[in-house]
PDB file of N, CA and C in Angstrom:
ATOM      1  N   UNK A   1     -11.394 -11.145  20.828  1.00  0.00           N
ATOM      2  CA  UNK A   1     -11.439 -10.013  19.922  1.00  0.00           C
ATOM      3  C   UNK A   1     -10.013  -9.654  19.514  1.00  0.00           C
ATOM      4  N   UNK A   2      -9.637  -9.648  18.420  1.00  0.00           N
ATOM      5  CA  UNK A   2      -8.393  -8.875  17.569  1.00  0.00           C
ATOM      6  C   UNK A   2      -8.224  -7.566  18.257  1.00  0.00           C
ATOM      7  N   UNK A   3      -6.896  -7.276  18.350  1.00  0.00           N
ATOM      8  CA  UNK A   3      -6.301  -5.797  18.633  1.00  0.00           C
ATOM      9  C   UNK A   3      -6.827  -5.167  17.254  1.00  0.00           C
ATOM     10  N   UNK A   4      -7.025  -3.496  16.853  1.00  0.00           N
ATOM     11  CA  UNK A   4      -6.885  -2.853  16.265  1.00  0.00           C
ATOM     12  C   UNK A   4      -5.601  -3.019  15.213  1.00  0.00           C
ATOM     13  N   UNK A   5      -5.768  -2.784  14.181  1.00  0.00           N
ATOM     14  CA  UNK A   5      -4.348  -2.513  13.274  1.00  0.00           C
ATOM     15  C   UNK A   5      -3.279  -1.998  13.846  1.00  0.00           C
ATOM     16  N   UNK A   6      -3.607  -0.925  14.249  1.00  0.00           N
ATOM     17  CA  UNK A   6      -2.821  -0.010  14.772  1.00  0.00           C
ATOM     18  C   UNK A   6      -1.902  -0.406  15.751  1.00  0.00           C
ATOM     19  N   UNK A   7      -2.533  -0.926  16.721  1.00  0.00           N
ATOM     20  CA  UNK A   7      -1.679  -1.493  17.905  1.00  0.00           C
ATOM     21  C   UNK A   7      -1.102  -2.756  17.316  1.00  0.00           C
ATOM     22  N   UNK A   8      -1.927  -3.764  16.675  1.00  0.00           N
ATOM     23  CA  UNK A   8      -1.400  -5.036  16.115  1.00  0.00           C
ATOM     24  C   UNK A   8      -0.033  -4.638  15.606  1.00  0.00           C
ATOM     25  N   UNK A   9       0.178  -3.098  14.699  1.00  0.00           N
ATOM     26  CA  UNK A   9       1.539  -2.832  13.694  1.00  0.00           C
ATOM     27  C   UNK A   9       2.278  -2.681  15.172  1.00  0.00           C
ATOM     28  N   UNK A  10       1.985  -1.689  16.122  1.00  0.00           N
ATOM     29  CA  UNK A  10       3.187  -1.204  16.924  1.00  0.00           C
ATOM     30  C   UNK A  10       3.654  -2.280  17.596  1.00  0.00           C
ATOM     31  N   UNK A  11       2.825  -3.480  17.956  1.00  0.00           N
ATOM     32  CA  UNK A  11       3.303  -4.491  18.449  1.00  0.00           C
ATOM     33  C   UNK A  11       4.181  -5.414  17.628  1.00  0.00           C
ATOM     34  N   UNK A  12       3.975  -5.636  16.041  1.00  0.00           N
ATOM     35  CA  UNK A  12       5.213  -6.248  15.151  1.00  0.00           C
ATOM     36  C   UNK A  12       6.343  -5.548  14.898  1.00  0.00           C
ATOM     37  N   UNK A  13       5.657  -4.257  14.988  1.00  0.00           N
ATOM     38  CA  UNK A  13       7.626  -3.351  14.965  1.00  0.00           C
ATOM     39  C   UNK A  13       8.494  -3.809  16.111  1.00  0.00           C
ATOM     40  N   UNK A  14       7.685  -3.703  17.394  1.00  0.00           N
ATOM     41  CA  UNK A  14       8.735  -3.793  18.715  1.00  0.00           C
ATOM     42  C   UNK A  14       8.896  -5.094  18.559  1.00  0.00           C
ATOM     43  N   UNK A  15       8.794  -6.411  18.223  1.00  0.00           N
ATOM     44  CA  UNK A  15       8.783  -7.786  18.330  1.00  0.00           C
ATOM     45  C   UNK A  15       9.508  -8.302  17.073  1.00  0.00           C
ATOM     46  N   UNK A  16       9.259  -7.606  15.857  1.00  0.00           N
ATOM     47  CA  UNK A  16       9.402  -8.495  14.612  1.00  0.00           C
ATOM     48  C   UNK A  16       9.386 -10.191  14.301  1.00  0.00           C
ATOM     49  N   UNK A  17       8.217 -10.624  15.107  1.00  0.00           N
ATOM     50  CA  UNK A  17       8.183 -11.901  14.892  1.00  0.00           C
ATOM     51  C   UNK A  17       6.194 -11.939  14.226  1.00  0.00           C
ATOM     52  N   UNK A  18       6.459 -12.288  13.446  1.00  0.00           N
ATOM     53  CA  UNK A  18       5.051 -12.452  12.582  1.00  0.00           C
ATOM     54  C   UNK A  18       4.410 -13.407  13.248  1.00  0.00           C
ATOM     55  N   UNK A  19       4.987 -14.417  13.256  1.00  0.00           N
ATOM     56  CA  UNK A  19       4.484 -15.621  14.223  1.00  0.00           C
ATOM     57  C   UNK A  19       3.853 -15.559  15.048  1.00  0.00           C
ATOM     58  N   UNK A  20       3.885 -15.164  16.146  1.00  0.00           N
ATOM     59  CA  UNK A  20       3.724 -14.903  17.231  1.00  0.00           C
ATOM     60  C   UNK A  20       2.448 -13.539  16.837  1.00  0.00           C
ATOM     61  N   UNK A  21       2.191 -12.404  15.819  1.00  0.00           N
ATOM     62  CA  UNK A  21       1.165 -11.596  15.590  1.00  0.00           C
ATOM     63  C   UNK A  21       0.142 -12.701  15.009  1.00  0.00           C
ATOM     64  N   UNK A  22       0.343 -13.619  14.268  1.00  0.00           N
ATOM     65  CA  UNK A  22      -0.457 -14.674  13.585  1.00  0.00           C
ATOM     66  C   UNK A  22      -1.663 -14.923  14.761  1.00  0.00           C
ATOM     67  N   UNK A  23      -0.974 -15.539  15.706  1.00  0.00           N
ATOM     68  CA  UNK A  23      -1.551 -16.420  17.086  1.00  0.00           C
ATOM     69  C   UNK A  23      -2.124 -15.233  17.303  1.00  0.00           C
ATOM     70  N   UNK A  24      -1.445 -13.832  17.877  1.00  0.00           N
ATOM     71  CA  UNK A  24      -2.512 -13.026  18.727  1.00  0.00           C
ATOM     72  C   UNK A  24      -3.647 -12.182  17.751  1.00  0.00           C
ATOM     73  N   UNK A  25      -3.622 -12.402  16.414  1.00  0.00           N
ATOM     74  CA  UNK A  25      -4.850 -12.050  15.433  1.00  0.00           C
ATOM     75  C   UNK A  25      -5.427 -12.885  15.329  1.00  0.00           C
ATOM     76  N   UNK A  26      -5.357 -14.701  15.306  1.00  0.00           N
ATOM     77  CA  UNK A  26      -6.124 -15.578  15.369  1.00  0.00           C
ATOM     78  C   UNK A  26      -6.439 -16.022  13.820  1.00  0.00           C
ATOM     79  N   UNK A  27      -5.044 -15.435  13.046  1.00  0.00           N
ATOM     80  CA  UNK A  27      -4.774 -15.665  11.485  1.00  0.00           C
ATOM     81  C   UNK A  27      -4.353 -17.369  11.253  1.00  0.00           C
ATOM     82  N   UNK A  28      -5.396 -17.787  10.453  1.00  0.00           N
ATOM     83  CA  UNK A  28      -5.209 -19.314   9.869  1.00  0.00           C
ATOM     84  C   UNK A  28      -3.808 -19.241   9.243  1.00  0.00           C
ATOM     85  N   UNK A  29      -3.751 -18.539   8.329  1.00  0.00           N
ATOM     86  CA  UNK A  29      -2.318 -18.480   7.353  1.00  0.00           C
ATOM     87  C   UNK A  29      -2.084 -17.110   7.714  1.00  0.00           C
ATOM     88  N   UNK A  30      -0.607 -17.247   7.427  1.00  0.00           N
ATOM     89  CA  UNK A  30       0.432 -15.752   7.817  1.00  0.00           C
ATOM     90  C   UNK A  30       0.402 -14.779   6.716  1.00  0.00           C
ATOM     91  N   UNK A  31      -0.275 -15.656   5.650  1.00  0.00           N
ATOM     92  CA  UNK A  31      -0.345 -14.210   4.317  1.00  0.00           C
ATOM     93  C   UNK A  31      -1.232 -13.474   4.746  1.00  0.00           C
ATOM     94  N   UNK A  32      -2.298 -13.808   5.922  1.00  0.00           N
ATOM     95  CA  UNK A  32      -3.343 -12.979   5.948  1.00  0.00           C
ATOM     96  C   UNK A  32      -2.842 -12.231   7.025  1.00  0.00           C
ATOM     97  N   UNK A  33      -2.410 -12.755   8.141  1.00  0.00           N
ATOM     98  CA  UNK A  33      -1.152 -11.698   8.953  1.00  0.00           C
ATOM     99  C   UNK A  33      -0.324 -10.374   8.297  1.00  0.00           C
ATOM    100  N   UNK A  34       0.434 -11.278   7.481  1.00  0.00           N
ATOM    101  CA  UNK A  34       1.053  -9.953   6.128  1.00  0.00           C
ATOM    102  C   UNK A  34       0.396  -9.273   5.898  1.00  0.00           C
ATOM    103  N   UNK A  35      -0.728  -9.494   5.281  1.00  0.00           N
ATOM    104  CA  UNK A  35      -1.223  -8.724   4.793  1.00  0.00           C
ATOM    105  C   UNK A  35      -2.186  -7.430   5.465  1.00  0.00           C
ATOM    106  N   UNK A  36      -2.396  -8.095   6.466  1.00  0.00           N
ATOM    107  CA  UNK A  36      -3.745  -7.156   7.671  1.00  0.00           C
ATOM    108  C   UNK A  36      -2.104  -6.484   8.072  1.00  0.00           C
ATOM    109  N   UNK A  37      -1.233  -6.736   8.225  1.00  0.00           N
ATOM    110  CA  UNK A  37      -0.178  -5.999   8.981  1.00  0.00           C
ATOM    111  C   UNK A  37       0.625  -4.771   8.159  1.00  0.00           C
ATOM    112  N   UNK A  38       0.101  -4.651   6.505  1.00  0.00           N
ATOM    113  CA  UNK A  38       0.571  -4.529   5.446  1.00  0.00           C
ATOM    114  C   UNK A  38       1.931  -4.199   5.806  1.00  0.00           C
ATOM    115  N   UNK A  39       2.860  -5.660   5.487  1.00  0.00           N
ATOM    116  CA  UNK A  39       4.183  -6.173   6.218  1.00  0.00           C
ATOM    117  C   UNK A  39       5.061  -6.156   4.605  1.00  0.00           C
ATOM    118  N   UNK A  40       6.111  -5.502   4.485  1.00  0.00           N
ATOM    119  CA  UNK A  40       6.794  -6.282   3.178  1.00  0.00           C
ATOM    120  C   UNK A  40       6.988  -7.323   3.551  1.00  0.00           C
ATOM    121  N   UNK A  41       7.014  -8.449   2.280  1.00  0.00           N
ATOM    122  CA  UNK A  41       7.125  -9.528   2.573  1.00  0.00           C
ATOM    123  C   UNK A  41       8.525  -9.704   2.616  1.00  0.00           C
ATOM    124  N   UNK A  42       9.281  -9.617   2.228  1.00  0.00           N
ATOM    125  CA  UNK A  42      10.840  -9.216   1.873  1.00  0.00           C
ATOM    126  C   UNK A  42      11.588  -9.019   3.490  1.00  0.00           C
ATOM    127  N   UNK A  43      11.228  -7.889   3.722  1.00  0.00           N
ATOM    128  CA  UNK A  43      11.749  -7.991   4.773  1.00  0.00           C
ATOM    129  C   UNK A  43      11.390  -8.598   5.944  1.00  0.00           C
ATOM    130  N   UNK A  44      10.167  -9.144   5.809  1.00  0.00           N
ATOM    131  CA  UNK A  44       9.686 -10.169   6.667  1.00  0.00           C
ATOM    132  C   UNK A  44      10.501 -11.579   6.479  1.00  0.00           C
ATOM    133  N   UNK A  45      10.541 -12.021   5.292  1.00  0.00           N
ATOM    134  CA  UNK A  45      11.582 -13.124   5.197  1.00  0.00           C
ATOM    135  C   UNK A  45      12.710 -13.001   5.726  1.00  0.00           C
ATOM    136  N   UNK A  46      13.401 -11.582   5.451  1.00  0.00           N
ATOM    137  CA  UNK A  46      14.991 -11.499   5.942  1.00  0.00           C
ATOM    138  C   UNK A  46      15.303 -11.333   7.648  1.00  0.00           C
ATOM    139  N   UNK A  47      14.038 -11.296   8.106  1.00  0.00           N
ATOM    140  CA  UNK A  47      13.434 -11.059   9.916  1.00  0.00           C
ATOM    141  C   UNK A  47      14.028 -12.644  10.463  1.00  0.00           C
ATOM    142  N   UNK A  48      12.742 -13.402   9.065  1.00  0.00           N
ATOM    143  CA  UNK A  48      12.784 -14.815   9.686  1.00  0.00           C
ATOM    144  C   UNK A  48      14.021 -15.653   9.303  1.00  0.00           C
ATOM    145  N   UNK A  49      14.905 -15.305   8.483  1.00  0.00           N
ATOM    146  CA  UNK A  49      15.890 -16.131   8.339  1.00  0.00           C
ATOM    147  C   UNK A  49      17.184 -16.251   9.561  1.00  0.00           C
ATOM    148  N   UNK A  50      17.127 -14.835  10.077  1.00  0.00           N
ATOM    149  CA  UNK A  50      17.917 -14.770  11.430  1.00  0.00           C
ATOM    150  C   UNK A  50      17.185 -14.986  12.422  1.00  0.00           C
ATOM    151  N   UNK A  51      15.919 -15.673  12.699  1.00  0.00           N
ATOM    152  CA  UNK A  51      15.462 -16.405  13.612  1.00  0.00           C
ATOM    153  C   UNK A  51      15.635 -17.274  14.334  1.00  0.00           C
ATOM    154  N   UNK A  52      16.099 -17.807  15.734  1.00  0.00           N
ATOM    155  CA  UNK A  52      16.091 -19.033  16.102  1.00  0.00           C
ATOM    156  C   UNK A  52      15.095 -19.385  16.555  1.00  0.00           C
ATOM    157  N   UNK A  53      14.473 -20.843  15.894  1.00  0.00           N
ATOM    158  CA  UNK A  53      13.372 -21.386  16.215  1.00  0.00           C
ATOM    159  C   UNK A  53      13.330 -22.825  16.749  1.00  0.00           C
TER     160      UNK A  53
END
């Protein structure tokens, strides 16, 4: 079962890794992550560019 929105958001604020919310929502594609997370995408990119992966 999916976390709630709610908790799903408080958990990408403290983490800022989308990735990793993808897996624990059980999201095929990350637009649908984005989007259930209603995430700017913008600053989601500028998250992942200082990422080490």
């Amino acid at each position: 079962m999916s976390p709630p929105t709610h908790q799903a958001s408080i958990v990408y604020k403290a983490t800022g890794n989308l990735r990793v919310m993808q897996i624990v929502l059980g999201h095929a594609k990350i637009e649908i992550t984005v989007r259930y997370l209603g995430v700017d995408l913008e600053v989601t990119l500028t998250l992942a560019e200082g990422a080490d992966v």
